[in-house]
Structure formats: C-alpha cells, structure tokens
C-alpha atoms as a PDB file:
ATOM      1  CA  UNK A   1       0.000   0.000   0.000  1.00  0.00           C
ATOM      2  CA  UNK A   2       2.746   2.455   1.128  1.00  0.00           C
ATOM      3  CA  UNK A   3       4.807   1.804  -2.370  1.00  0.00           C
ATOM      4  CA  UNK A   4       1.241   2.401  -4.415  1.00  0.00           C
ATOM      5  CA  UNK A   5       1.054   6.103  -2.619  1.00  0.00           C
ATOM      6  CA  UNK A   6       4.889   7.105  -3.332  1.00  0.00           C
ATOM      7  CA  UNK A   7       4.192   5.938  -6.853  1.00  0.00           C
ATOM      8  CA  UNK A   8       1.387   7.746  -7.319  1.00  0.00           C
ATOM      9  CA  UNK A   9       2.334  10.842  -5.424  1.00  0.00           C
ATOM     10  CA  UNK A  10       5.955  10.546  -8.166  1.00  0.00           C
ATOM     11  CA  UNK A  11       3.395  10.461 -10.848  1.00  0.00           C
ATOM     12  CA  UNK A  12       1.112  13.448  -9.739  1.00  0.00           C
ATOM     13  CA  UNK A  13       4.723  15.618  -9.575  1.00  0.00           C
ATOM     14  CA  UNK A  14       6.234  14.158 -12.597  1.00  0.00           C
ATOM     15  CA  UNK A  15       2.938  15.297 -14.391  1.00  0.00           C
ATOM     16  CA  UNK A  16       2.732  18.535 -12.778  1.00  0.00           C
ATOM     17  CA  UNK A  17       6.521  19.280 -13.625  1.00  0.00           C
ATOM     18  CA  UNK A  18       5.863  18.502 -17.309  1.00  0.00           C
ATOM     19  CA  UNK A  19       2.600  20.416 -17.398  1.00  0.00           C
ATOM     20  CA  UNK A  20       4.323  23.318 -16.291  1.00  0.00           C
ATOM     21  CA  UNK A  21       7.330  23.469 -18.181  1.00  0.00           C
ATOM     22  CA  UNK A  22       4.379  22.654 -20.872  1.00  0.00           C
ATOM     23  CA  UNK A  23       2.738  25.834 -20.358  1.00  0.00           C
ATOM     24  CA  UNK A  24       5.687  27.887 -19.994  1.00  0.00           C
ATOM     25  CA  UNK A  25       7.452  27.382 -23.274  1.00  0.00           C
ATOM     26  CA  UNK A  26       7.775  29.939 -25.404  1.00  0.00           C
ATOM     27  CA  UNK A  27       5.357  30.715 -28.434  1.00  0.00           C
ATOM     28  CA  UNK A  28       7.156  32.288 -30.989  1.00  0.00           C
ATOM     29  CA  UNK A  29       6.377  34.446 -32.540  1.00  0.00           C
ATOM     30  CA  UNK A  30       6.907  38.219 -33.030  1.00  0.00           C
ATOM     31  CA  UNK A  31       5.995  39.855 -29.460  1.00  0.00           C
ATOM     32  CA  UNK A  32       7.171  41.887 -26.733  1.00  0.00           C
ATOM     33  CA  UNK A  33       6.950  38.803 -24.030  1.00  0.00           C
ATOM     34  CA  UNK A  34       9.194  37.042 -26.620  1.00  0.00           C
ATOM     35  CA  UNK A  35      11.661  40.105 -27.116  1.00  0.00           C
ATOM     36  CA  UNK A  36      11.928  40.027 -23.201  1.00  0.00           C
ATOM     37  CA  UNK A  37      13.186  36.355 -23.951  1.00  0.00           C
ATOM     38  CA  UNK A  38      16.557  37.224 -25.507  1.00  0.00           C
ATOM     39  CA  UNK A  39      19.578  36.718 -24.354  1.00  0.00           C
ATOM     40  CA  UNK A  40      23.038  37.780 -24.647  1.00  0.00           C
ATOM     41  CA  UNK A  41      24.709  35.104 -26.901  1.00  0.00           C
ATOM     42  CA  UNK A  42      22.175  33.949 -28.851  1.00  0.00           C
ATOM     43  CA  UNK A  43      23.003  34.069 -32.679  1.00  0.00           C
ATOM     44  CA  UNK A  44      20.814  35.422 -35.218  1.00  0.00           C
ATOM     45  CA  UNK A  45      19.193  32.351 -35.839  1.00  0.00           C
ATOM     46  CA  UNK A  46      18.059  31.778 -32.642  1.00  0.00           C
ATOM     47  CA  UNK A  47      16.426  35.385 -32.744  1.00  0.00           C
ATOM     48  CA  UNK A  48      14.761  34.593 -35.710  1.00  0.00           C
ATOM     49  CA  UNK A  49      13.267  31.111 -34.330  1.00  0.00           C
ATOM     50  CA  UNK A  50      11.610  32.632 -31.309  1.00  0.00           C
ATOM     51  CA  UNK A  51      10.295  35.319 -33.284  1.00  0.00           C
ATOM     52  CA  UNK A  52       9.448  33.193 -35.957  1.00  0.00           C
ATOM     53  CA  UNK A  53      10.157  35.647 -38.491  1.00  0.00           C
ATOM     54  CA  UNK A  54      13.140  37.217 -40.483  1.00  0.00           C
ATOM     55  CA  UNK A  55      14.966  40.629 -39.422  1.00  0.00           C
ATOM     56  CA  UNK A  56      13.366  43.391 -41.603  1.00  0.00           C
ATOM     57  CA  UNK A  57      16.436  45.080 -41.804  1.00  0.00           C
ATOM     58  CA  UNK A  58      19.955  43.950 -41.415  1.00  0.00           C
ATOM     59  CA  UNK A  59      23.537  46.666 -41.601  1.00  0.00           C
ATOM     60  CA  UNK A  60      26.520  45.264 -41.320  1.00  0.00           C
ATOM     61  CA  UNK A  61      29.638  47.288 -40.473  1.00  0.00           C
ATOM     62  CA  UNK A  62      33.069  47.228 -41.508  1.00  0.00           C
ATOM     63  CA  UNK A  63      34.277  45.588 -38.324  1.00  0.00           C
ATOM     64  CA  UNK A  64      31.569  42.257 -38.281  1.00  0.00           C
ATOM     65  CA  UNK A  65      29.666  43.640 -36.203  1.00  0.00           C
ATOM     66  CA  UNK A  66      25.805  43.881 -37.363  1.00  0.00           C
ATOM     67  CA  UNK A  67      22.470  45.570 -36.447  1.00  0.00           C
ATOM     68  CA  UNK A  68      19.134  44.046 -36.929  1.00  0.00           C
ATOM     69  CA  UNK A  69      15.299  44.779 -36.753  1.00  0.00           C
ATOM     70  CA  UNK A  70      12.008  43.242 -36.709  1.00  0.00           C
ATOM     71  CA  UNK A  71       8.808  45.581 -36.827  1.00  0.00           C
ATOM     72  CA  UNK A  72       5.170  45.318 -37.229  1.00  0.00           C
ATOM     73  CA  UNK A  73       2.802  48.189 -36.340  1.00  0.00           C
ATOM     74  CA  UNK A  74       3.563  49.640 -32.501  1.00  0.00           C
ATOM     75  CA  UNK A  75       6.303  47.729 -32.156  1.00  0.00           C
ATOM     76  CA  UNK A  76      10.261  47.427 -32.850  1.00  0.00           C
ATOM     77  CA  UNK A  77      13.372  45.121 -32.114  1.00  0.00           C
ATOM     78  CA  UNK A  78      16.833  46.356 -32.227  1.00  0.00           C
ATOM     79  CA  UNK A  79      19.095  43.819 -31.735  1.00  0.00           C
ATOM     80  CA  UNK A  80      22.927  44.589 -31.924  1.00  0.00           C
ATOM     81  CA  UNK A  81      25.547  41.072 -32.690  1.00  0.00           C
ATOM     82  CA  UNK A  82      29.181  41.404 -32.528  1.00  0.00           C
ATOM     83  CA  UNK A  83      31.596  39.882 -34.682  1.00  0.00           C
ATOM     84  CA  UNK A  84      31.125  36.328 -33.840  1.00  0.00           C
ATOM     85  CA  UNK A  85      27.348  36.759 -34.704  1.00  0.00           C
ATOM     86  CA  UNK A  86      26.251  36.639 -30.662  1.00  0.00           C
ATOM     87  CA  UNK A  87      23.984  38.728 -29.172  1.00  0.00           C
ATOM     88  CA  UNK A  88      24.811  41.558 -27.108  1.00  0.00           C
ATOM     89  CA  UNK A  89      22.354  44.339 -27.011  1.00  0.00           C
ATOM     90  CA  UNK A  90      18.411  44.626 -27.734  1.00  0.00           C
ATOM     91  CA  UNK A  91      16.041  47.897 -27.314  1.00  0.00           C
ATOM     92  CA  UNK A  92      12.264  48.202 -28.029  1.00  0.00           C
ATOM     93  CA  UNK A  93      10.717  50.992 -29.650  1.00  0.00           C
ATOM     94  CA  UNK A  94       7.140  51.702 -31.441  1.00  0.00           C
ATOM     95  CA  UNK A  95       8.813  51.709 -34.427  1.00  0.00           C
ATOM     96  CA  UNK A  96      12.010  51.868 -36.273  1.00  0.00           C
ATOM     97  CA  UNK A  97      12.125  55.916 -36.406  1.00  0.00           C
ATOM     98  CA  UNK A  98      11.627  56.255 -32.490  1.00  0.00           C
ATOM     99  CA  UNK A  99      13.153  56.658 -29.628  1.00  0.00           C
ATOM    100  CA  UNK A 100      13.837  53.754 -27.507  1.00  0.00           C
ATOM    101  CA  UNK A 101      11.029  52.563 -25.153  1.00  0.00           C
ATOM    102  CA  UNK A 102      12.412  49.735 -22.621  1.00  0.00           C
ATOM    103  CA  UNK A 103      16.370  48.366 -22.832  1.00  0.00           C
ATOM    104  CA  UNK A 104      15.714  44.646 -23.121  1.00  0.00           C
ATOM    105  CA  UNK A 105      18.447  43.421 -20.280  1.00  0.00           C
ATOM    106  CA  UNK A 106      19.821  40.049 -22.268  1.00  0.00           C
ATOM    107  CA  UNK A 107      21.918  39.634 -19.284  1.00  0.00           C
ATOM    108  CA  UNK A 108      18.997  39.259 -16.567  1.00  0.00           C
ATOM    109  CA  UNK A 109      20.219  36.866 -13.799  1.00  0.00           C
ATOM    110  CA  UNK A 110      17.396  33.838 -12.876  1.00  0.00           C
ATOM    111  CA  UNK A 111      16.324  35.712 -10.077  1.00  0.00           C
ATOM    112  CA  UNK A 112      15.986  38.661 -12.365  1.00  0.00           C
ATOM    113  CA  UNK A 113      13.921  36.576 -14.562  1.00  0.00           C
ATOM    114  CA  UNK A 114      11.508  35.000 -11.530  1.00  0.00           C
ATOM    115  CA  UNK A 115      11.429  38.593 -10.122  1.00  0.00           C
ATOM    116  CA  UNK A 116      10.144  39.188 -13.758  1.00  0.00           C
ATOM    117  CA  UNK A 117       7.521  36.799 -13.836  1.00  0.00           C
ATOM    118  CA  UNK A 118       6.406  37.099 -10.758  1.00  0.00           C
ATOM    119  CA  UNK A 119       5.427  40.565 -11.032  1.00  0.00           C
ATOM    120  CA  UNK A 120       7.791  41.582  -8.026  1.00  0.00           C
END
C-alpha cells in the first residue's frame, strides 16, 4: 500500500513538472513577451526562431559587427551582434524611427527573470 502512494504521489509531480514546463514554453512568434526572452549570446538564428520571423532590416559594419530589426505596427526590435554573430544588445521601440522605449536586459540573472515573472 505504502509503495502504491509514493508511486502515485511521483506520478502526480512528474505530471505537474511537465505540465508546467508545458505551459511555460515559449510561443514564438513576433511579441514583446518574446523580445523580453533574448539573451546575450544567442546568434541570429536563434532570434529569428523565437520570433518566428526574419529581421526586416539587417547593416553590417566594416568591423563584423551587425544591427538588426524586426517591426510590425507599434512595435520594434533592435538587436545589436558582434563579430562572432552573438547577441549583445536589444532595445524596443514603437517603431524603427523612435526613440527607444524599454532596454531589453539580455543579461537578466534567474532571479531577475523570476522577479520578472512574478510581477515583483
């Protein structure tokens, strides 16, 4: 009786761990929860998978380093990659001529990121 309880009660958490971690993957997708998402040292391709989309616009400078944007209507990604194609900046705007709303913080901590959700 006592080893049909501990199984069950492993099942109930083993389900409620995967049902979480269900619900909490990302949908990609071009939004501002998913621009809150990046992180420094992602390449361009991972940027483009969690958006799900292409960068509009793409300037590359003389050193490597490049620039990149997605937009649709009220909102912007700037994302700036160095040399080796990693991630090291990202801003939101409204749209590509404005001024910057929110600097995303790609290097936010776990705690940062709980904080984050949590609404703390």
């Amino acid at each position: 009786m006592r080893m049909k309880c501990l199984f069950l009660l492993a099942l109930i958490i083993g389900l409620t761990v995967i049902g979480v971690l269900w619900l909490t993957e990302p949908t990609p997708g071009f939004t501002e929860v998913n621009a809150l998402r990046l992180r420094r040292g992602m390449t361009l391709q991972q940027v483009e998978s969690l958006f799900n989309s292409r960068a509009n616009r793409v300037y590359t400078d003389s050193s490597g380093c490049g620039n990149c944007w997605w937009e649709r209507e009220g909102l912007c990604v700037s994302a700036e990659f160095d040399k080796n194609g990693l991630l090291t900046l990202a801003f939101l705007s409204e749209s590509f001529e404005a001024a910057v709303i929110r600097h995303i913080n790609v290097n936010e901590s776990f705690l940062e990121m709980l904080r984050r959700w949590l609404r703390l």
